[in-house]
C-alpha atoms as a PDB file:
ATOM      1  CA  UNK A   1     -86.717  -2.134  26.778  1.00  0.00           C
ATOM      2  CA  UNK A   2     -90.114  -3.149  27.014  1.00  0.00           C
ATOM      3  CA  UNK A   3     -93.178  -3.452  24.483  1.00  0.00           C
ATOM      4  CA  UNK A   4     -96.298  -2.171  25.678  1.00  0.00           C
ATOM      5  CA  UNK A   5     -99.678  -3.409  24.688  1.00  0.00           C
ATOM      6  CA  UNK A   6    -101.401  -0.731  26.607  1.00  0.00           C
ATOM      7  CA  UNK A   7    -100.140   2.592  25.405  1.00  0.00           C
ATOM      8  CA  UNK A   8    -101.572   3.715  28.676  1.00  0.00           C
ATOM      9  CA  UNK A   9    -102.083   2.111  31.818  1.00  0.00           C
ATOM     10  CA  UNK A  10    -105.786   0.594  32.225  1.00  0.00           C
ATOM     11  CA  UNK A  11    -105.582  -1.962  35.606  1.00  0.00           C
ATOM     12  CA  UNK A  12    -105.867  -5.201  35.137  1.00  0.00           C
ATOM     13  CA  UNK A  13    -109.150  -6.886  35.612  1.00  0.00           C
ATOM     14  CA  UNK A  14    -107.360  -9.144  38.303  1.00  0.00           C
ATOM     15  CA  UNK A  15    -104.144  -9.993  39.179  1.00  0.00           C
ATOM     16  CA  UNK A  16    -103.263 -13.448  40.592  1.00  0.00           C
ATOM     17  CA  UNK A  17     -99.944 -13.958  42.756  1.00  0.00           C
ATOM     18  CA  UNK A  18     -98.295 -17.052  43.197  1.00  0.00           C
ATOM     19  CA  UNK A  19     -96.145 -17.368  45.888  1.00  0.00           C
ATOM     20  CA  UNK A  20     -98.635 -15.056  48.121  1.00  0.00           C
ATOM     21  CA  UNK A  21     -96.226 -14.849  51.692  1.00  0.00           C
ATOM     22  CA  UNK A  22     -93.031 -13.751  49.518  1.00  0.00           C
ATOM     23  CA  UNK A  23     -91.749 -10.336  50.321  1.00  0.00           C
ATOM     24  CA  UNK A  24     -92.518  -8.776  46.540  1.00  0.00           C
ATOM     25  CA  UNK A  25     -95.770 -10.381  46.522  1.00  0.00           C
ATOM     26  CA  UNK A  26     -97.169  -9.266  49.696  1.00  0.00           C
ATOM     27  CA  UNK A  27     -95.968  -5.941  48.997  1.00  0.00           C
ATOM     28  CA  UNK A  28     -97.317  -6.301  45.098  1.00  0.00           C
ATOM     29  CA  UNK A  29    -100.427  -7.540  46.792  1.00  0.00           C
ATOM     30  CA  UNK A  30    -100.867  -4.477  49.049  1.00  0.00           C
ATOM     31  CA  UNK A  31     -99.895  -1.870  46.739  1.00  0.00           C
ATOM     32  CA  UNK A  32    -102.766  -3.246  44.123  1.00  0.00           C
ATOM     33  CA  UNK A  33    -105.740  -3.863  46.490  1.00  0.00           C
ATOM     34  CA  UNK A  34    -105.092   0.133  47.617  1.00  0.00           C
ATOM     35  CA  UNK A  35    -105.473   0.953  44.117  1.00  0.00           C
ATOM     36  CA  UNK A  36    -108.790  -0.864  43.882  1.00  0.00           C
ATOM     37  CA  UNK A  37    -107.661  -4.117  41.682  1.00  0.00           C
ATOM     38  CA  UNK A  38    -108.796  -7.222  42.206  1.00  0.00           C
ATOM     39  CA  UNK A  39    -106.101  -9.822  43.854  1.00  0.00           C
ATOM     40  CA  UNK A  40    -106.016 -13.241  44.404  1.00  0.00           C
ATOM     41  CA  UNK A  41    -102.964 -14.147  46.045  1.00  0.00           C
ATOM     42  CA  UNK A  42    -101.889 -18.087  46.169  1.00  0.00           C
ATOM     43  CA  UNK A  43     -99.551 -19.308  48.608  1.00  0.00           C
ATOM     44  CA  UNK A  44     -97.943 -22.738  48.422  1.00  0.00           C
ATOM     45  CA  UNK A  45     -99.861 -24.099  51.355  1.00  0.00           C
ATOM     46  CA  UNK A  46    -103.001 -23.509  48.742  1.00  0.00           C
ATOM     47  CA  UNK A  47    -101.278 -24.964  45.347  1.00  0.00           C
ATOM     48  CA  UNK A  48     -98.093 -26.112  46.043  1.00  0.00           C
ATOM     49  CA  UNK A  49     -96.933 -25.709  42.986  1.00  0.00           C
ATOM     50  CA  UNK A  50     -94.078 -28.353  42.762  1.00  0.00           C
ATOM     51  CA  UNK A  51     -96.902 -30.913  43.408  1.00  0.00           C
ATOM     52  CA  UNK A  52     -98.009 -32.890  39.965  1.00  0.00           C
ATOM     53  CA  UNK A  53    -101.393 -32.070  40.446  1.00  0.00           C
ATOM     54  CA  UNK A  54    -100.596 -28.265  40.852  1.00  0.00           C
ATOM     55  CA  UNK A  55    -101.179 -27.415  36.797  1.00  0.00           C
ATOM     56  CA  UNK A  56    -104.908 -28.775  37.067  1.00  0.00           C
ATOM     57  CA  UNK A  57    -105.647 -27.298  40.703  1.00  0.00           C
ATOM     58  CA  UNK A  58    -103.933 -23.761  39.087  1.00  0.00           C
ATOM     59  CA  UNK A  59    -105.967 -24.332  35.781  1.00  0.00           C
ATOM     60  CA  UNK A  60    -109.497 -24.574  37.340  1.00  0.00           C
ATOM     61  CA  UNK A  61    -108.627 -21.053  39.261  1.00  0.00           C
ATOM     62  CA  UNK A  62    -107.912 -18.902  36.297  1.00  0.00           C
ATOM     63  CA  UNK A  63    -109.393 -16.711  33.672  1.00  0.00           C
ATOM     64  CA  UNK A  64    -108.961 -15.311  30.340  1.00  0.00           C
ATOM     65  CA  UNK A  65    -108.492 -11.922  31.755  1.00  0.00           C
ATOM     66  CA  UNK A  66    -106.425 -12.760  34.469  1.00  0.00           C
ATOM     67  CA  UNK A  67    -102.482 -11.249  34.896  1.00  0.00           C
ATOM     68  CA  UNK A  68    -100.577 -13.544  36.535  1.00  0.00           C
ATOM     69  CA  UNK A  69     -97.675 -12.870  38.489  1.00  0.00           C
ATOM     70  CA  UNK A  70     -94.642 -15.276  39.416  1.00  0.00           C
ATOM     71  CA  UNK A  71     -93.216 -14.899  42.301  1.00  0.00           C
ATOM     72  CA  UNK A  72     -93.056 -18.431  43.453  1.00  0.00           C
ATOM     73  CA  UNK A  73     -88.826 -19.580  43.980  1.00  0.00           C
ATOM     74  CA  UNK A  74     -87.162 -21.605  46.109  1.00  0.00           C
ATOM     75  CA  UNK A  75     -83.930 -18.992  47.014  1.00  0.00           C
ATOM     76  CA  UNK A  76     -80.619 -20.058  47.782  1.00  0.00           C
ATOM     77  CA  UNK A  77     -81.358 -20.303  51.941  1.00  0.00           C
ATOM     78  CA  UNK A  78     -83.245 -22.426  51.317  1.00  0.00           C
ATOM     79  CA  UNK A  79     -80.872 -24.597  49.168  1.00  0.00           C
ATOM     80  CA  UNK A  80     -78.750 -24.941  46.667  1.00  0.00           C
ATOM     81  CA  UNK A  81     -78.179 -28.297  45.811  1.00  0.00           C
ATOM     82  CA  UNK A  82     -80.073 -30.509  42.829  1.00  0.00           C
ATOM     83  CA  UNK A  83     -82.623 -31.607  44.839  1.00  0.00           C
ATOM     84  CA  UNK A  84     -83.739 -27.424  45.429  1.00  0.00           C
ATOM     85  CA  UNK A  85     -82.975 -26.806  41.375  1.00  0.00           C
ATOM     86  CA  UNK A  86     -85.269 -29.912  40.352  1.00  0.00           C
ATOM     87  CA  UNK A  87     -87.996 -28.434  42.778  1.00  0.00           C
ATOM     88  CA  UNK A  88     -88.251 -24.975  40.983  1.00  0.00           C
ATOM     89  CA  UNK A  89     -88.386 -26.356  37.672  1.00  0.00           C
ATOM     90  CA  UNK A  90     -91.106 -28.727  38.682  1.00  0.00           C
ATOM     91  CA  UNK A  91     -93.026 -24.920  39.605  1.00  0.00           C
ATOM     92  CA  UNK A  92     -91.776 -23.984  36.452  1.00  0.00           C
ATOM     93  CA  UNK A  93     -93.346 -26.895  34.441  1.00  0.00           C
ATOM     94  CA  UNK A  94     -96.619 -26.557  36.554  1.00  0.00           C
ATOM     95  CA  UNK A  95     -97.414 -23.140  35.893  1.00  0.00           C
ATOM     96  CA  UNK A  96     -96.165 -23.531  32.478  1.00  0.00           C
ATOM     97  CA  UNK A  97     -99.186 -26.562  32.022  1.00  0.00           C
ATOM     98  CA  UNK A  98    -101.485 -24.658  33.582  1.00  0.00           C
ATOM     99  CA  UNK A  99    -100.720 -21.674  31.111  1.00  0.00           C
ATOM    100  CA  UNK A 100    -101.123 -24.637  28.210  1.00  0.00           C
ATOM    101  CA  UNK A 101    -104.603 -25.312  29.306  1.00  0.00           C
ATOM    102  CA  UNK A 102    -105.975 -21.842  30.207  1.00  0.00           C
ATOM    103  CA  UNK A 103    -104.279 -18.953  28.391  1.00  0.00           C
ATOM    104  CA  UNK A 104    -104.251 -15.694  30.318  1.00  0.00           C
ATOM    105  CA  UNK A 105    -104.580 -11.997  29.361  1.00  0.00           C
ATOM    106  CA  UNK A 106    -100.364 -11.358  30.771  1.00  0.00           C
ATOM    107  CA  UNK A 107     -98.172 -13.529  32.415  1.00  0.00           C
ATOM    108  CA  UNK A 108     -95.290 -11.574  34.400  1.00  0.00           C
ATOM    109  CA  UNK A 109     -92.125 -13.801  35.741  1.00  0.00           C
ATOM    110  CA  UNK A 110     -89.695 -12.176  38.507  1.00  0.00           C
ATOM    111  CA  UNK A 111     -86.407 -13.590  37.791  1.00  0.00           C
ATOM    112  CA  UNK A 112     -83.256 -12.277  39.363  1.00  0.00           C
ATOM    113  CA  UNK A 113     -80.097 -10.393  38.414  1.00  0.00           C
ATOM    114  CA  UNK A 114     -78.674 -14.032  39.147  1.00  0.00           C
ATOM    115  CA  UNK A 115     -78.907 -14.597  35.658  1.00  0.00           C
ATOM    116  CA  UNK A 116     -75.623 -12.684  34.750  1.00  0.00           C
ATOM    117  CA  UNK A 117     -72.350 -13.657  35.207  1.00  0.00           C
ATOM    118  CA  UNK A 118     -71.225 -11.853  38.672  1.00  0.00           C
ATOM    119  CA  UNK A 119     -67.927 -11.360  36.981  1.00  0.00           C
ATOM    120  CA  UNK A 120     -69.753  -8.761  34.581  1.00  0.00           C
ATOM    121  CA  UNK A 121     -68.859  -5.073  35.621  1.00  0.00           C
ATOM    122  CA  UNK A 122     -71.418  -3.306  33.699  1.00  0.00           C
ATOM    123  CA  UNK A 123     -74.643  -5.248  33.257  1.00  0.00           C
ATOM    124  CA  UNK A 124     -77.876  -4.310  30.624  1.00  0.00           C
ATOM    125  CA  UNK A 125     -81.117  -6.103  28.813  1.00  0.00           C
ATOM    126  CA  UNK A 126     -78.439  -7.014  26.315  1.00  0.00           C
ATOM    127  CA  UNK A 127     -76.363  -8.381  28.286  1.00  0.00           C
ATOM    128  CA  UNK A 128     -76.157 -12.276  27.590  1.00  0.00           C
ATOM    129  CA  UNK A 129     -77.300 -14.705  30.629  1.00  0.00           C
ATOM    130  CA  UNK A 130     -74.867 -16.826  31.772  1.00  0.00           C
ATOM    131  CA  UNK A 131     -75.327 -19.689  34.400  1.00  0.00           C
ATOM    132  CA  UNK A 132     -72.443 -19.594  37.280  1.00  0.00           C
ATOM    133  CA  UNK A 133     -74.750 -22.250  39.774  1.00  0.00           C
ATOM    134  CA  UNK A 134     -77.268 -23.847  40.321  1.00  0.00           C
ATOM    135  CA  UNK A 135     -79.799 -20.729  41.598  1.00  0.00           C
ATOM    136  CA  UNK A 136     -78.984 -18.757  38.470  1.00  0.00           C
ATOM    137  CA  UNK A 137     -79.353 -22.023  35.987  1.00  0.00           C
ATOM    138  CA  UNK A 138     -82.554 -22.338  37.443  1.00  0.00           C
ATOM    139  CA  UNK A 139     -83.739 -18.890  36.915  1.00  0.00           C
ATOM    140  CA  UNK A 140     -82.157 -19.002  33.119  1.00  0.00           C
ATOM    141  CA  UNK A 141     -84.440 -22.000  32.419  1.00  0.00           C
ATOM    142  CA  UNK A 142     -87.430 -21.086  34.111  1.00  0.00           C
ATOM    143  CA  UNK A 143     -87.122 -18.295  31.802  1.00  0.00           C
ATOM    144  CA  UNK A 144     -87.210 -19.979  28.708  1.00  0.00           C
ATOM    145  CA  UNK A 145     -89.473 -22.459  29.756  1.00  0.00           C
ATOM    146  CA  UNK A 146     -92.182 -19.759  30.850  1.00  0.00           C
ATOM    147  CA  UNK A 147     -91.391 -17.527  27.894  1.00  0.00           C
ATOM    148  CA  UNK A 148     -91.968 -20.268  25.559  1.00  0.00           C
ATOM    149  CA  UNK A 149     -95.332 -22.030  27.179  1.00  0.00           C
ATOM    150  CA  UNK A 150     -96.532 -18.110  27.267  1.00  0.00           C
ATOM    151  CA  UNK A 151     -95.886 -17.524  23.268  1.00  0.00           C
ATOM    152  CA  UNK A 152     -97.204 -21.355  22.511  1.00  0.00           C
ATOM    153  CA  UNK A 153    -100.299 -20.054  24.550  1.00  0.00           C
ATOM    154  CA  UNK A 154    -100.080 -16.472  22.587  1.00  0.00           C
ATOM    155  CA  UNK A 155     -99.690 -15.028  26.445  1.00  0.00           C
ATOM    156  CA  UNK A 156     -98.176 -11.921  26.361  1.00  0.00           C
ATOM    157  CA  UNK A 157     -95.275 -12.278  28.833  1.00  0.00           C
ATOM    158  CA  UNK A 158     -92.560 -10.201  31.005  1.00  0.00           C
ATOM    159  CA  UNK A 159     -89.544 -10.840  32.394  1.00  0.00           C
ATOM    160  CA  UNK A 160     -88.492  -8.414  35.786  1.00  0.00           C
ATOM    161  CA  UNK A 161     -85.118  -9.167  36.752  1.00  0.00           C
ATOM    162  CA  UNK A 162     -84.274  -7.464  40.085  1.00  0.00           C
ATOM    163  CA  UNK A 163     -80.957  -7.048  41.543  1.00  0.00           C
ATOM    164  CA  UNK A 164     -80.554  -6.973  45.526  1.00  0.00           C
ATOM    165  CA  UNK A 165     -83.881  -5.741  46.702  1.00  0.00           C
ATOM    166  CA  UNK A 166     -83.909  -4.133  50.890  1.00  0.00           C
ATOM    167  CA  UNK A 167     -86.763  -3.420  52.563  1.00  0.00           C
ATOM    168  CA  UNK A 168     -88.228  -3.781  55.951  1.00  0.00           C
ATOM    169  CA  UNK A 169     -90.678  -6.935  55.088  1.00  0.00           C
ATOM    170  CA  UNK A 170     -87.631  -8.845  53.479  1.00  0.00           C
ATOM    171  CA  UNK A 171     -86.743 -12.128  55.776  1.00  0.00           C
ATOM    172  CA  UNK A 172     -83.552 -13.533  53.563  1.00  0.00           C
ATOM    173  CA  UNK A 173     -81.860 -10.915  55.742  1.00  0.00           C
ATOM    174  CA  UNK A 174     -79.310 -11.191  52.918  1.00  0.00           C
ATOM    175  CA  UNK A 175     -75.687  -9.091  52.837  1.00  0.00           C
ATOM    176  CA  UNK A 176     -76.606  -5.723  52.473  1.00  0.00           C
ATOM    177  CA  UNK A 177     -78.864  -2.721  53.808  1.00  0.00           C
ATOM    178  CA  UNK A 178     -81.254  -4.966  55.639  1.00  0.00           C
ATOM    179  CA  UNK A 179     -78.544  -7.122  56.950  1.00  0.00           C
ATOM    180  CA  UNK A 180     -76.843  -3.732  57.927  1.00  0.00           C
ATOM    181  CA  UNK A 181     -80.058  -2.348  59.899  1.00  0.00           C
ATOM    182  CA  UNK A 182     -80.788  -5.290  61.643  1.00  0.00           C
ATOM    183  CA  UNK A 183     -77.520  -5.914  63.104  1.00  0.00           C
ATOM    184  CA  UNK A 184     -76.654  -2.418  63.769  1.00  0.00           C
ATOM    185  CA  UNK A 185     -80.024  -1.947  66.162  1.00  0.00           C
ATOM    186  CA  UNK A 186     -79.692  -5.448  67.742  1.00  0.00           C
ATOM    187  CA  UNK A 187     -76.129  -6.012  68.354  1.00  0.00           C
ATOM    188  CA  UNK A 188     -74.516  -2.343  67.678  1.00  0.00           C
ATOM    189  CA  UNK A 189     -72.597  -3.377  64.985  1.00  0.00           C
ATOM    190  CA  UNK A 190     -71.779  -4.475  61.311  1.00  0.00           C
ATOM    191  CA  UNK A 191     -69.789  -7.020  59.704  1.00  0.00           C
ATOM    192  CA  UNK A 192     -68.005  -6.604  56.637  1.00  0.00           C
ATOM    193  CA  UNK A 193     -66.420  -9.259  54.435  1.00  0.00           C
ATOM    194  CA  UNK A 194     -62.902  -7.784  53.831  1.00  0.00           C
ATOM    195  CA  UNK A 195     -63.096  -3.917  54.141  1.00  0.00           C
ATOM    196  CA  UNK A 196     -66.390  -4.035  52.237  1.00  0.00           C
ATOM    197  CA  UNK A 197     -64.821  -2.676  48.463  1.00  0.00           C
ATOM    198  CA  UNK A 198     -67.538  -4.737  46.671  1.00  0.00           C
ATOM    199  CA  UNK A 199     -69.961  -2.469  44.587  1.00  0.00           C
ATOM    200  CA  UNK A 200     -73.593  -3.357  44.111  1.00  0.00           C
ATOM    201  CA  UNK A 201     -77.093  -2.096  42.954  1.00  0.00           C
ATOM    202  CA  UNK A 202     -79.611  -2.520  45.852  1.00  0.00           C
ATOM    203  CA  UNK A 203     -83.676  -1.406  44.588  1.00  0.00           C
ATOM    204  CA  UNK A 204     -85.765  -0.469  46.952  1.00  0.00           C
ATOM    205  CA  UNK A 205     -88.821  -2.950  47.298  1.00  0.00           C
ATOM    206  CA  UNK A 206     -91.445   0.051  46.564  1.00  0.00           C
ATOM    207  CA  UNK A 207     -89.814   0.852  43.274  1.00  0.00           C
ATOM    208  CA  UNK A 208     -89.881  -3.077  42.379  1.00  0.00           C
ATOM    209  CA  UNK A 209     -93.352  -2.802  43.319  1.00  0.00           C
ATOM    210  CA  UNK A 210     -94.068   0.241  41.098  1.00  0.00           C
ATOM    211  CA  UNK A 211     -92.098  -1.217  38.181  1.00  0.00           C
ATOM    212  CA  UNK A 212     -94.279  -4.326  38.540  1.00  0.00           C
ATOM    213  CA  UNK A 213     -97.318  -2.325  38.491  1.00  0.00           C
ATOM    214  CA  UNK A 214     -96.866  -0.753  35.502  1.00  0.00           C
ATOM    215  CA  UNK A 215     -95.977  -3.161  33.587  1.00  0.00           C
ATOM    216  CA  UNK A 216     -98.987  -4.955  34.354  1.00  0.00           C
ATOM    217  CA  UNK A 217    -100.614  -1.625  33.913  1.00  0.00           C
ATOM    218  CA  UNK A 218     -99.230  -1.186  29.888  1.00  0.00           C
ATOM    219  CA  UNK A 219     -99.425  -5.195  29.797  1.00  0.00           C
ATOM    220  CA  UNK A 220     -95.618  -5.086  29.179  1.00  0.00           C
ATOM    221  CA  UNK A 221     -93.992  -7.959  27.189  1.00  0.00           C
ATOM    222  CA  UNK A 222     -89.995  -8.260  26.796  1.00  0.00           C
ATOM    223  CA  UNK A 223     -86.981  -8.276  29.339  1.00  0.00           C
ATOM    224  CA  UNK A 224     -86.047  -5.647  32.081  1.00  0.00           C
ATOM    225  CA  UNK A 225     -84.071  -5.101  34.976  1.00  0.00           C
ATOM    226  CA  UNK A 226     -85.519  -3.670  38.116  1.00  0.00           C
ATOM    227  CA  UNK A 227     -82.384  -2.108  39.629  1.00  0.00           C
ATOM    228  CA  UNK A 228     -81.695   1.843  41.042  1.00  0.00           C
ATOM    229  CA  UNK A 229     -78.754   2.068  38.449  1.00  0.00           C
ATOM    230  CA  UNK A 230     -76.697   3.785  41.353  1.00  0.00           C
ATOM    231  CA  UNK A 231     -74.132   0.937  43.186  1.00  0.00           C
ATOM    232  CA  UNK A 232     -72.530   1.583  46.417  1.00  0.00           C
ATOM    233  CA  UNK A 233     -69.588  -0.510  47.634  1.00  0.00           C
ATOM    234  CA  UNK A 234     -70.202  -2.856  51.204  1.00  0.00           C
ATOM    235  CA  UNK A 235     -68.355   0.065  53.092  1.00  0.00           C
ATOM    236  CA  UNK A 236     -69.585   2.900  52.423  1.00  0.00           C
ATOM    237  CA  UNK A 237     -73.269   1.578  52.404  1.00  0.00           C
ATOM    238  CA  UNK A 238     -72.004   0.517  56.324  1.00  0.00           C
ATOM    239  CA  UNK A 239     -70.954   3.763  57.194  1.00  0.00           C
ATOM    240  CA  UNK A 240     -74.150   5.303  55.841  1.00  0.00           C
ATOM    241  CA  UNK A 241     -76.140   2.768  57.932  1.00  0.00           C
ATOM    242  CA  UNK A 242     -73.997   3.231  61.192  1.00  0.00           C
ATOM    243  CA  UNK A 243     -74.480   7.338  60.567  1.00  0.00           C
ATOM    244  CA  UNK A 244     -78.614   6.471  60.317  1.00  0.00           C
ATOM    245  CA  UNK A 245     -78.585   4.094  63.305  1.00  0.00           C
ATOM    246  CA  UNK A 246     -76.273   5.035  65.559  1.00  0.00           C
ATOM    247  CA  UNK A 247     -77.032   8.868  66.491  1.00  0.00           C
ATOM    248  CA  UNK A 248     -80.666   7.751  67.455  1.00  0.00           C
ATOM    249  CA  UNK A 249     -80.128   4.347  68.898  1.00  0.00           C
ATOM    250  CA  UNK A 250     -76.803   3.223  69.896  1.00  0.00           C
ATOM    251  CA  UNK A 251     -73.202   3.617  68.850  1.00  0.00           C
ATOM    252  CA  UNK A 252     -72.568   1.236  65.879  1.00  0.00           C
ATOM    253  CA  UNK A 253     -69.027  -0.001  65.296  1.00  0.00           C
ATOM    254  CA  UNK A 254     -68.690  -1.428  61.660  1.00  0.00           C
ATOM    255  CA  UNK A 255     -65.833  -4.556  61.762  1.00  0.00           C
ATOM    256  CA  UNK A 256     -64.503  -6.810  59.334  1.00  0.00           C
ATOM    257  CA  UNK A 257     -64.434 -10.761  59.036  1.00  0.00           C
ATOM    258  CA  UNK A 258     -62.157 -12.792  56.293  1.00  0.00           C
ATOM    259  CA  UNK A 259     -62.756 -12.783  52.955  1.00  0.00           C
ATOM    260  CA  UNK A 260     -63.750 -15.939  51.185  1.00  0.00           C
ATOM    261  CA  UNK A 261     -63.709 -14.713  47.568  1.00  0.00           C
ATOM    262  CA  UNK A 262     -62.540 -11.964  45.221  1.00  0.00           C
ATOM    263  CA  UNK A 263     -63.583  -8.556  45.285  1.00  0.00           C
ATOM    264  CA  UNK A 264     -66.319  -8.156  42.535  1.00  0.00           C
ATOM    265  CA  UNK A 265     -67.872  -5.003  40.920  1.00  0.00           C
ATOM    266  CA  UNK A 266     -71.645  -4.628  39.905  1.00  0.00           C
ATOM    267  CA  UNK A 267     -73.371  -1.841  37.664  1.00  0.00           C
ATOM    268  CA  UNK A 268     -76.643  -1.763  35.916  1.00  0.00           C
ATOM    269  CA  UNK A 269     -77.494   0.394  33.157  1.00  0.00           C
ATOM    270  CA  UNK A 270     -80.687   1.490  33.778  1.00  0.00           C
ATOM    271  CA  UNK A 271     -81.122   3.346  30.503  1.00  0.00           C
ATOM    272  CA  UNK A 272     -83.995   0.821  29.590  1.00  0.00           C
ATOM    273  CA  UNK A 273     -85.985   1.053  32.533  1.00  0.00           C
ATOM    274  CA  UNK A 274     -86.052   4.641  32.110  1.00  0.00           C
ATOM    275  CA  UNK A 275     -86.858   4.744  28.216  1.00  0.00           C
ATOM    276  CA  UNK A 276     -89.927   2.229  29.251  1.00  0.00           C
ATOM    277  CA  UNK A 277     -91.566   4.070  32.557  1.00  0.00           C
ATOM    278  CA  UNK A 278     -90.195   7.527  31.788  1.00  0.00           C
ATOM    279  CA  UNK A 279     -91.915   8.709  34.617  1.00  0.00           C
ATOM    280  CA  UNK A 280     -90.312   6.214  37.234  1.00  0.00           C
ATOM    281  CA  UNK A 281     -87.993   7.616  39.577  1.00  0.00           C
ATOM    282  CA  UNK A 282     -85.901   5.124  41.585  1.00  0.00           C
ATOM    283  CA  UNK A 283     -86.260   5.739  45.369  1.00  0.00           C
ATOM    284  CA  UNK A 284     -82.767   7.332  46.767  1.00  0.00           C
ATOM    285  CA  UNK A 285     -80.383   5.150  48.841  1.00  0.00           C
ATOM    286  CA  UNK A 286     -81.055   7.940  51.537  1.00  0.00           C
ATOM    287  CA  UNK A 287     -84.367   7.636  51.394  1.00  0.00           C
ATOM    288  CA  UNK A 288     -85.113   4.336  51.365  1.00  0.00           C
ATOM    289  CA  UNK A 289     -82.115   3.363  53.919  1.00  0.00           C
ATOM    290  CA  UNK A 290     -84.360   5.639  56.451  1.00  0.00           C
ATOM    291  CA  UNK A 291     -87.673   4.329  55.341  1.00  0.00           C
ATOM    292  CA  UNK A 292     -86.364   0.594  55.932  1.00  0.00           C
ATOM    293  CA  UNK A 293     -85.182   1.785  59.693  1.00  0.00           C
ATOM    294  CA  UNK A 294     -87.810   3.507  60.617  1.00  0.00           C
ATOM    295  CA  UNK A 295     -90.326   0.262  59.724  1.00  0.00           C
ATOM    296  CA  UNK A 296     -88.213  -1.893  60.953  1.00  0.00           C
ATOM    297  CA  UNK A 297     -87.787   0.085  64.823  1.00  0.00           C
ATOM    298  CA  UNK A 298     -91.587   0.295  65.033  1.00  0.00           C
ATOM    299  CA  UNK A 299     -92.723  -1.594  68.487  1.00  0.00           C
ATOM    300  CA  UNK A 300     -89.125  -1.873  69.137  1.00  0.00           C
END
C-alpha cells in the first residue's frame, strides 16, 4: 500500500517522461496534457540515457518541482542477453546521477510484474522479488538502485509494477489480448500454446494510466502493483476474442501450437491498490477487450 504525501490530489507542477515514444508514456503523456499539466516528454533520440553524458544533459533539464516519470527499458524483444541487461542499468545509473545532482519534488519508476517468481500462484506488495533472468534481475536492481539515489536525494519515490498491460497503442504485440486481436482481424485466427490453460492478470493501459496519475496526484511513495486482480486463462481469453471479432469481421478459428514449457498460474491480490485509490475501478476484460478492437479496426 502506498503513502501519500498529498492527502488529496493537487497536479503536479510538471511532469517529465523519459522514454517519451513508449506505449505508457505516450498514453501518460496524453492523459496529463488533457488535464491541463505541464509535460515534457524525453525520448532517447533527445537524452539517450545509456550514454555517459546522459546524467549532466538530464540534470541541466530539471527542476525542484518537477515529477519525474520512468518509463525508459529496454524489454525483452529487444534482448535478453548481458549486453541488453548492462544497457538498462547504465539508464539506471544515469537517471540515478542526475537525481544526485538535482533533487526533484517525486520520482515515479514503472517496473514490471517480472520481478516475481512466475512460479508464484498468488502474488502481493509483500510478496518477495525474486530474479528468474536477466529482464527481471534488471528490473529488481534498477529498483534498488533508483529507490536508494531517490532517499540519498530525500526524493520521494514510487514503485508501479504492472503485470501484462493490452491496449491498442502497445507494439510488443506480446501473448495475450493484443496478440489475440491482431491476429484474429488479419489472419482469422489465434494461436494458442498448448490448449491455452495458463492464467494471467492483463490491466488495461487506461487504468495503468489512471493509477499513474494519481499517484503523482497524492505524490505517492512505496510499492504497488498495477494489475485488474481478475486472471483469465490463454483459452478462454481466445474464445472471448474470437466471439468479439469474428461476428463483425470474419470467422476466427482459435488453434493450438506445441508447448515449450509448463503450464503456470498467475493471481494478483489487488487488495492494496484498492485500500490506496479507493475510488479506482479497474476497467472490465469486456470492456476493454472491445475498446482495444474497436481502436485498433479504425481506417481498417
Amino acid at each position: 500500500m502506498l503513502t501519500h504525501l498529498n492527502p488529496s490530489p493537487l497536479p503536479p507542477a510538471r511532469v517529465v517522461i523519459l522514454g517519451a515514444r513508449g506505449f505508457i508514456a505516450r498514453e501518460l503523456a496524453a492523459a496529463l496534457r488533457a488535464a491541463s499539466i505541464e509535460v515534457q516528454a524525453i525520448s532517447s533520440q533527445e537524452i539517450d540515457l545509456s550514454e555517459p553524458s546522459a546524467a549532466g544533459r538530464l540534470q541541466s533539464l530539471l527542476r525542484a518541482d518537477d515529477a519525474v516519470v520512468m518509463t525508459s527499458a529496454l524489454t525483452p524483444d529487444k534482448g535478453k542477453d548481458t549486453a541488453t541487461l548492462m544497457k538498462n542499468l547504465r539508464m539506471a545509473e544515469q537517471v540515478a546521477l542526475a537525481l544526485a545532482a538535482r533533487p526533484t519534488g517525486h520520482f515515479v519508476y514503472i517496473s514490471s510484474d517480472a520481478v516475481y517468481d512466475w512460479r508464484q500462484p498468488l502474488i502481493s506488495e509483500e510478496t518477495a522479488p525474486s530474479a528468474t533472468d536477466l529482464y527481471s534481475l534488471m528490473h529488481i536492481a534498477r529498483e534498488q538502485i533508483l529507490t536508494a539515489a531517490a532517499a540519498a536525494a530525500k526524493v520521494p519515490c514510487c514503485i508501479l509494477r504492472p503485470c501484462a498491460i493490452y491496449g491498442a497503442g502497445d507494439s510488443h504485440n506480446g501473448y495475450g489480448p493484443n496478440r489475440f486481436i491482431r491476429s484474429a482481424l488479419a489472419d482469422g485466427k489465434i494461436r494458442l500454446f498448448g490448449a491455452g490453460d495458463e492464467t494471467r492478470d492483463h490491466v488495461f493501459i487506461g487504468d495503468v494510466v489512471a493509477v499513474l496519475a494519481l499517484a503523482l496526484g497524492h505524490r505517492s511513495t512505496g510499492v504497488l502493483n498495477a494489475v485488474s486482480g481478475a486472471s483469465i486463462s490463454f483459452g478462454e481469453l481466445a474464445r472471448r476474442v474470437a466471439g468479439l471479432v469474428g461476428p463483425t469481421d470474419k470467422p476466427v478459428a482459435i488453434e493450438s501450437a506445441p508447448r515449450s514449457g509448463p503450464v503456470t498460474h498467475r493471481h494478483f491480490d489487488p487488495t492494496a491498490l484498492l485500500r490506496s485509490f479507493p475510488l479506482h475501478r479497474p476497467t472490465s476484460l469486456e470492456f476493454g477487450l472491445q475498446k482495444t478492437w474497436r481502436e485498433m479496426t479504425i481506417g481498417r
